[in-house]
Protein backbone atom coordinates (compact mmCIF):
# COMPACT_ATOMS: atom_id res chain seq x y z
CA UNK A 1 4.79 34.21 10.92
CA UNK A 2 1.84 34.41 8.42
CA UNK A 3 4.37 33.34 5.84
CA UNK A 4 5.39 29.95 7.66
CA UNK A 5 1.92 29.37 8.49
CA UNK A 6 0.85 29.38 5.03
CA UNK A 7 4.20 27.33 4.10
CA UNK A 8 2.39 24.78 6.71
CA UNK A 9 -0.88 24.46 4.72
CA UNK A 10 0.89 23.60 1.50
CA UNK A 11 3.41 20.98 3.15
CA UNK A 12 0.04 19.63 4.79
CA UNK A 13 -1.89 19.63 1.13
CA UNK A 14 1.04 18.38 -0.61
CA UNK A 15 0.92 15.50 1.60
CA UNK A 16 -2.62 14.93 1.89
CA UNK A 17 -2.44 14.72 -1.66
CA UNK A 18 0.40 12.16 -2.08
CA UNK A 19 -0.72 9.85 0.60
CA UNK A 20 -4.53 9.86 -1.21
CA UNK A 21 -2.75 8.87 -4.52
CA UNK A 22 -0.64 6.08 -3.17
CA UNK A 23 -3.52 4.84 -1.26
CA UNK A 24 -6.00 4.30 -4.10
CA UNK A 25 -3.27 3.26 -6.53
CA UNK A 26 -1.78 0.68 -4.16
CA UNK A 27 -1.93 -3.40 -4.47
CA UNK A 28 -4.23 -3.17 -1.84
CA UNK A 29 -6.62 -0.86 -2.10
CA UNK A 30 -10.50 -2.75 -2.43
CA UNK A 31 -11.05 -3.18 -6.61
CA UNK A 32 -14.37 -1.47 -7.51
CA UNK A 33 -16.52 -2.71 -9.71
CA UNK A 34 -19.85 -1.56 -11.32
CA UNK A 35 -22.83 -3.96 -11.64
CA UNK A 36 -26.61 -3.45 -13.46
CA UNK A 37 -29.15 -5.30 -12.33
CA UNK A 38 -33.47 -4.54 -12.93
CA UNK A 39 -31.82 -1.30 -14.05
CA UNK A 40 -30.01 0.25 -11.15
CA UNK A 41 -25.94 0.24 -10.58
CA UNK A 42 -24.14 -1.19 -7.90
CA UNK A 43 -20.46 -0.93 -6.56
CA UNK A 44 -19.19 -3.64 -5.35
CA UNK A 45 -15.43 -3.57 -3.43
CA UNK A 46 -13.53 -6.70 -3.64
CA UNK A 47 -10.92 -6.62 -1.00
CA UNK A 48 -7.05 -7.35 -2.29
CA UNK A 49 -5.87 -7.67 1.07
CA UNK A 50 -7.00 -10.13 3.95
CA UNK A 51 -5.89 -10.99 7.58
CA UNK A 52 -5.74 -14.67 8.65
CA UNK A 53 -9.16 -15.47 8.63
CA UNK A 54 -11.54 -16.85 5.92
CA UNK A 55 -12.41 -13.11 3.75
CA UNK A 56 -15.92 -12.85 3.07
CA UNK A 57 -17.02 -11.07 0.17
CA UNK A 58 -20.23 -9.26 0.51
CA UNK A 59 -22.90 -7.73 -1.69
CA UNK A 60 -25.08 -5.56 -0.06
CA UNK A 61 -28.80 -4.14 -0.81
CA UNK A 62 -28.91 -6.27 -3.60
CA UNK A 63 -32.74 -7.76 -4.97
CA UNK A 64 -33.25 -10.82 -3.47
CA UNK A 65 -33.48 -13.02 -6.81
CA UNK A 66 -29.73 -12.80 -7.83
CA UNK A 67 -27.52 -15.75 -8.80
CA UNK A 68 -23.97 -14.91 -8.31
CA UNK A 69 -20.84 -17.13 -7.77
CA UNK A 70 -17.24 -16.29 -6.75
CA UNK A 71 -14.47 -17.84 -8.93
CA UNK A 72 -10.99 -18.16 -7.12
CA UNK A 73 -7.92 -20.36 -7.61
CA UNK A 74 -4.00 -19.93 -5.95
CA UNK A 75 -2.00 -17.44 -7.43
CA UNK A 76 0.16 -17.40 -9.08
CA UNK A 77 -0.53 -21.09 -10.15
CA UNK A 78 -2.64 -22.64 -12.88
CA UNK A 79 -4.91 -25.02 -11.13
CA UNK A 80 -8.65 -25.14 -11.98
CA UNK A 81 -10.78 -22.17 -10.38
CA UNK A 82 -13.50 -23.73 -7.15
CA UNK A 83 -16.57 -22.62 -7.69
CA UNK A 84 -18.38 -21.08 -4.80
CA UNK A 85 -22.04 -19.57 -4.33
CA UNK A 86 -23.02 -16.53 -2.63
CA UNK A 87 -25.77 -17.04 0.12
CA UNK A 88 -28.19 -14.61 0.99
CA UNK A 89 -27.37 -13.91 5.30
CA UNK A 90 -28.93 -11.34 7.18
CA UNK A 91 -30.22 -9.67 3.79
CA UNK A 92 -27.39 -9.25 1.83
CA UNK A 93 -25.31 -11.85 -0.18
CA UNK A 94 -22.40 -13.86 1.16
CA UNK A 95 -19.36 -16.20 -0.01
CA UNK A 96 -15.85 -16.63 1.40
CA UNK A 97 -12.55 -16.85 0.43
CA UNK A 98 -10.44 -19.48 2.56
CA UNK A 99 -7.63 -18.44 4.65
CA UNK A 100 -4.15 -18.82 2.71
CA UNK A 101 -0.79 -18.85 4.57
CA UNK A 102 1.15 -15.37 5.15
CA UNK A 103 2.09 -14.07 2.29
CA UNK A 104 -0.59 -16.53 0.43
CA UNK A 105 -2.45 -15.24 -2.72
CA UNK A 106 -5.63 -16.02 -4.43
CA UNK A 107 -6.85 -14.82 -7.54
CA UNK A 108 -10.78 -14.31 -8.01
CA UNK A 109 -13.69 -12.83 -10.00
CA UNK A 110 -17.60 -12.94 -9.45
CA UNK A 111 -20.14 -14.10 -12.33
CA UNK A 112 -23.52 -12.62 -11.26
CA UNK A 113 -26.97 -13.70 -13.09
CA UNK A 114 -24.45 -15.52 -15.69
CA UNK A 115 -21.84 -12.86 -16.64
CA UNK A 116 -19.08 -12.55 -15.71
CA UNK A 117 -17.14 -9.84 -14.15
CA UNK A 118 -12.85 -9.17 -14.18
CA UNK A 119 -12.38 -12.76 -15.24
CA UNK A 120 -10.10 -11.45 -17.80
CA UNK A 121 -8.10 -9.56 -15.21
CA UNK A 122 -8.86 -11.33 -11.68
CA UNK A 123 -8.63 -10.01 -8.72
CA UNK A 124 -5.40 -10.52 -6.86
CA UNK A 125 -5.69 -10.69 -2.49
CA UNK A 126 -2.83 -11.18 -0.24
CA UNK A 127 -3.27 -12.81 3.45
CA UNK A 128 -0.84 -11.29 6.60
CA UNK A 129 -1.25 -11.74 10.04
CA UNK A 130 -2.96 -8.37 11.78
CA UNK A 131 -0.84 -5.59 12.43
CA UNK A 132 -1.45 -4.34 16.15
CA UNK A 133 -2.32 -0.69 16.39
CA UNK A 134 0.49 0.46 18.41
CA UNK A 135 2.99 -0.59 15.40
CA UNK A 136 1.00 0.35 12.62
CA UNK A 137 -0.11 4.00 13.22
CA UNK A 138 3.30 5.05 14.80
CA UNK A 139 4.71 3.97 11.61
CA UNK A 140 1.84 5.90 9.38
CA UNK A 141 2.55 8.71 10.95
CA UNK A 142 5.89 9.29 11.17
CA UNK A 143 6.70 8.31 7.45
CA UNK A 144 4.04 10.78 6.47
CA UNK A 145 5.26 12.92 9.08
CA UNK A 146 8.87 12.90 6.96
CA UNK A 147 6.93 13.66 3.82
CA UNK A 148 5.67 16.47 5.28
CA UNK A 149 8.55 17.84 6.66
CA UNK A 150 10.66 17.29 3.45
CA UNK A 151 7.98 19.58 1.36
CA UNK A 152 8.36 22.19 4.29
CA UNK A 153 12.52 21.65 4.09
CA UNK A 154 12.35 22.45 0.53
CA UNK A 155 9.92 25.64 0.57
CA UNK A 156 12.59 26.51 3.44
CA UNK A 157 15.27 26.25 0.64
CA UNK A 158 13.07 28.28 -1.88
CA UNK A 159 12.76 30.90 0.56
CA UNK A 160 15.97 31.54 1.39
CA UNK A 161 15.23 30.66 5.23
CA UNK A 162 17.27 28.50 7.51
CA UNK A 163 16.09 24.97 6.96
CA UNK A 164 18.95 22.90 8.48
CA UNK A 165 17.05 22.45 11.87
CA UNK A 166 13.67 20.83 9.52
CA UNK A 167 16.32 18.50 7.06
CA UNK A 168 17.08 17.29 10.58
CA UNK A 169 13.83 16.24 11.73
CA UNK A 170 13.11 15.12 8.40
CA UNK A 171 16.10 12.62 8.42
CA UNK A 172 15.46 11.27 11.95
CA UNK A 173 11.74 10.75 11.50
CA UNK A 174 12.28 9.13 8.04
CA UNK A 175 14.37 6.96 9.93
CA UNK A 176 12.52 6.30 12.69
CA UNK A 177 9.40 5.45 10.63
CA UNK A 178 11.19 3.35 8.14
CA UNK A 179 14.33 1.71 9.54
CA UNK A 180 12.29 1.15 13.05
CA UNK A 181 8.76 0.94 12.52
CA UNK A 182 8.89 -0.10 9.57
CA UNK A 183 10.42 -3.56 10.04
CA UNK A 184 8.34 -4.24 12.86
CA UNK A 185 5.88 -3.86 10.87
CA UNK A 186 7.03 -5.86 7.78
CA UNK A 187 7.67 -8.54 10.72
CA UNK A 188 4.13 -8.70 12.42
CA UNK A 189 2.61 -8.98 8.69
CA UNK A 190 4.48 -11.49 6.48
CA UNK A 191 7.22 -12.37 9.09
CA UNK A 192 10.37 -11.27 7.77
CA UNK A 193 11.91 -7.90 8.86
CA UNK A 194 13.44 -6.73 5.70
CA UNK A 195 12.51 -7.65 1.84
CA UNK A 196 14.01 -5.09 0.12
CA UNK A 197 17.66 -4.47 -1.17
CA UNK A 198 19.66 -6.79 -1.44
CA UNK A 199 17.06 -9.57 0.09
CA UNK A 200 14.42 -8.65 -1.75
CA UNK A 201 12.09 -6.48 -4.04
CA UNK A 202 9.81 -4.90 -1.82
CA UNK A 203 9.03 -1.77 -3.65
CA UNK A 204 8.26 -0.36 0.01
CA UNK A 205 11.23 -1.56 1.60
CA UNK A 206 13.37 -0.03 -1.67
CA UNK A 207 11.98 3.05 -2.01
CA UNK A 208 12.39 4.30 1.66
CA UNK A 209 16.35 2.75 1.46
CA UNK A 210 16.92 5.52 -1.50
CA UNK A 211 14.79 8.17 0.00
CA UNK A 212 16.79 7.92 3.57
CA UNK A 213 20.16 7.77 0.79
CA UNK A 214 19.35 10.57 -0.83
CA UNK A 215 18.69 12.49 2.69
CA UNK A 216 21.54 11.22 4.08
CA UNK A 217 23.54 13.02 1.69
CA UNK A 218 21.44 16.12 2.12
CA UNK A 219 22.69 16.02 5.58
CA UNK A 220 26.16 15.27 5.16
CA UNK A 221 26.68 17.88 2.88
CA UNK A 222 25.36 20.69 5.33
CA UNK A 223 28.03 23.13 5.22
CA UNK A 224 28.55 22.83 1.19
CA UNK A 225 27.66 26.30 -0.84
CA UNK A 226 25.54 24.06 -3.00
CA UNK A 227 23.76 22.04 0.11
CA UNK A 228 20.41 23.39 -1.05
CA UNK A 229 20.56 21.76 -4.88
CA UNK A 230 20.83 18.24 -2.62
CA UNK A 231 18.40 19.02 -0.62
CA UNK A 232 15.92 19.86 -3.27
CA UNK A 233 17.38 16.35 -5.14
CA UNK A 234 16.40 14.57 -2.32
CA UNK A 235 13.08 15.80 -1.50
CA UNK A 236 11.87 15.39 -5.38
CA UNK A 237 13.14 11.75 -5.47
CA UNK A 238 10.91 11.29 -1.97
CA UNK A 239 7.91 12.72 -3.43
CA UNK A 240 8.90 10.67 -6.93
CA UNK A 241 9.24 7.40 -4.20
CA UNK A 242 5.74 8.24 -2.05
CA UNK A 243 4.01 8.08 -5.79
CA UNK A 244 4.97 4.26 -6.07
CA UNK A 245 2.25 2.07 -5.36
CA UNK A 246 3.08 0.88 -1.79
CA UNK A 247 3.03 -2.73 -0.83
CA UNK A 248 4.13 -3.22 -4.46
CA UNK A 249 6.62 -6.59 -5.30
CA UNK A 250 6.80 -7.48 -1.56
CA UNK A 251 6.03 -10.87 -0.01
CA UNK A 252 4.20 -13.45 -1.31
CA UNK A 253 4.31 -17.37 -0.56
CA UNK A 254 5.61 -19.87 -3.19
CA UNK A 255 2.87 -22.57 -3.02
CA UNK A 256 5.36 -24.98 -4.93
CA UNK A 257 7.94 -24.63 -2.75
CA UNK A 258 5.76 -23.93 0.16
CA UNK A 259 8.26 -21.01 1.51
CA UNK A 260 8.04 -17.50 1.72
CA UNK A 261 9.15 -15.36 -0.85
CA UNK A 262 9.09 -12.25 -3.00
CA UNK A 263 7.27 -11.06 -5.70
CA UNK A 264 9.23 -11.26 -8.71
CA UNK A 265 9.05 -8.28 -11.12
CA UNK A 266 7.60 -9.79 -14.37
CA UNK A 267 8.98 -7.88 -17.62
């Protein structure tokens, strides 16, 4: 019992640890940036992903005197940047980024007291509509649910314990999460309910078709002698899949075409 318990903690840490990663490495995780002003550092996070509202960008507990602009133009296009300035409100500094269409994209960067910061390498947000609660955390969940039950399948499988009944669970909440939840999902965002193979190249959409391939196999090969090399196969190539930035190559709106499309993977 102590055994399986401590099995538990290392599925859990495991991941913990994977879901951190692909969180901060993500398309849409805020970009940090470091600022000196009079002497003393501030972080700033610049958001890279926006509901349908205008985004305001705001710079907090910062002196009083500053002169900062925001920079931001359509992406990808190669129209002129608008210049906006920030406004001190409520004692902290202020500018907004207009509301695109789903899937819409703006590029941006700040100058502040005249230099500039990550105009070489912009920042890139996405708009979506809001994703209620009762789609988006069932979906959380359960696909890190399936991560965690994969790692325990496999330690299973190292042990030399029964695992069948846990590659069970660990197909049928991968599906859940992913093949149910996870278009529902896709659809309340950007409107479409599938972008990846062979519509699309949603990295997300992709990556949880080969994981639930992979598994699928697992499964159908139960009763083989060598069952346990496949089930290792496919829990490696889940944890290889979780460490892929996630909302990676998935929809974005073609302002020239004014239509909803995909990311296309530049070489």
């Amino acid at each position: 019992m102590m055994k399986k318990i401590g099995y538990w903690w290392v599925a859990i840490g495991i991941t913990l640890a994977l879901s951190i990663y692909q969180r901060m490495t993500g398309p849409t995780y805020p970009k940090k940036v470091d600022i000196e002003l009079n002497g003393e550092d501030y972080r700033v996070k610049l958001p890279r992903s926006g509901v349908q509202k205008d985004e305001v960008i705001c710079l907090k507990d910062w002196p009083a005197d500053v002169k900062a602009q925001m920079h931001y133009r359509r992406y990808p296009t190669a129209e002129a940047y608008t210049t906006v300035d920030f406004v001190r409100t409520d004692n902290e500094w202020q500018a907004a980024l207009p509301v695109q269409p789903v899937a819409g994209k703006l590029e941006y960067y700040i100058t502040v007291n005249g230099k500039d910061y990550l105009k070489d390498e912009p920042v890139v947000i996405r708009f979506r509509n809001d994703v209620p609660a009762y789609i988006l955390i069932p979906h959380i969940l359960l696909m890190f649910g399936a991560m965690l039950f994969a790692v325990y399948t496999l330690m299973m499988v190292t042990m030399r314990m029964d695992y069948s009944k846990w590659l069970k669970i660990t197909v049928a909440t991968l599906f859940v999460g992913g093949f149910v939840f996870g278009p529902l999902v896709q659809h309340a965002a950007f409107g479409p309910w599938w972008t990846g193979f062979p519509y699309g190249t949603d990295l997300t959409d992709n990556k949880t078709l080969i994981s639930f391939i992979f598994f699928l196999a697992a499964l159908a090969t139960l009763k083989w002698k060598y069952n346990k090399w496949v089930v290792g196969l496919a829990v490696l190539v889940m944890i290889a899949v979780f460490t892929i930035p996630h909302s990676a190559f998935g929809s974005e709106y073609d302002y020239e075409k004014q239509e909803l499309g995909t990311e296309e993977i530049k070489s």
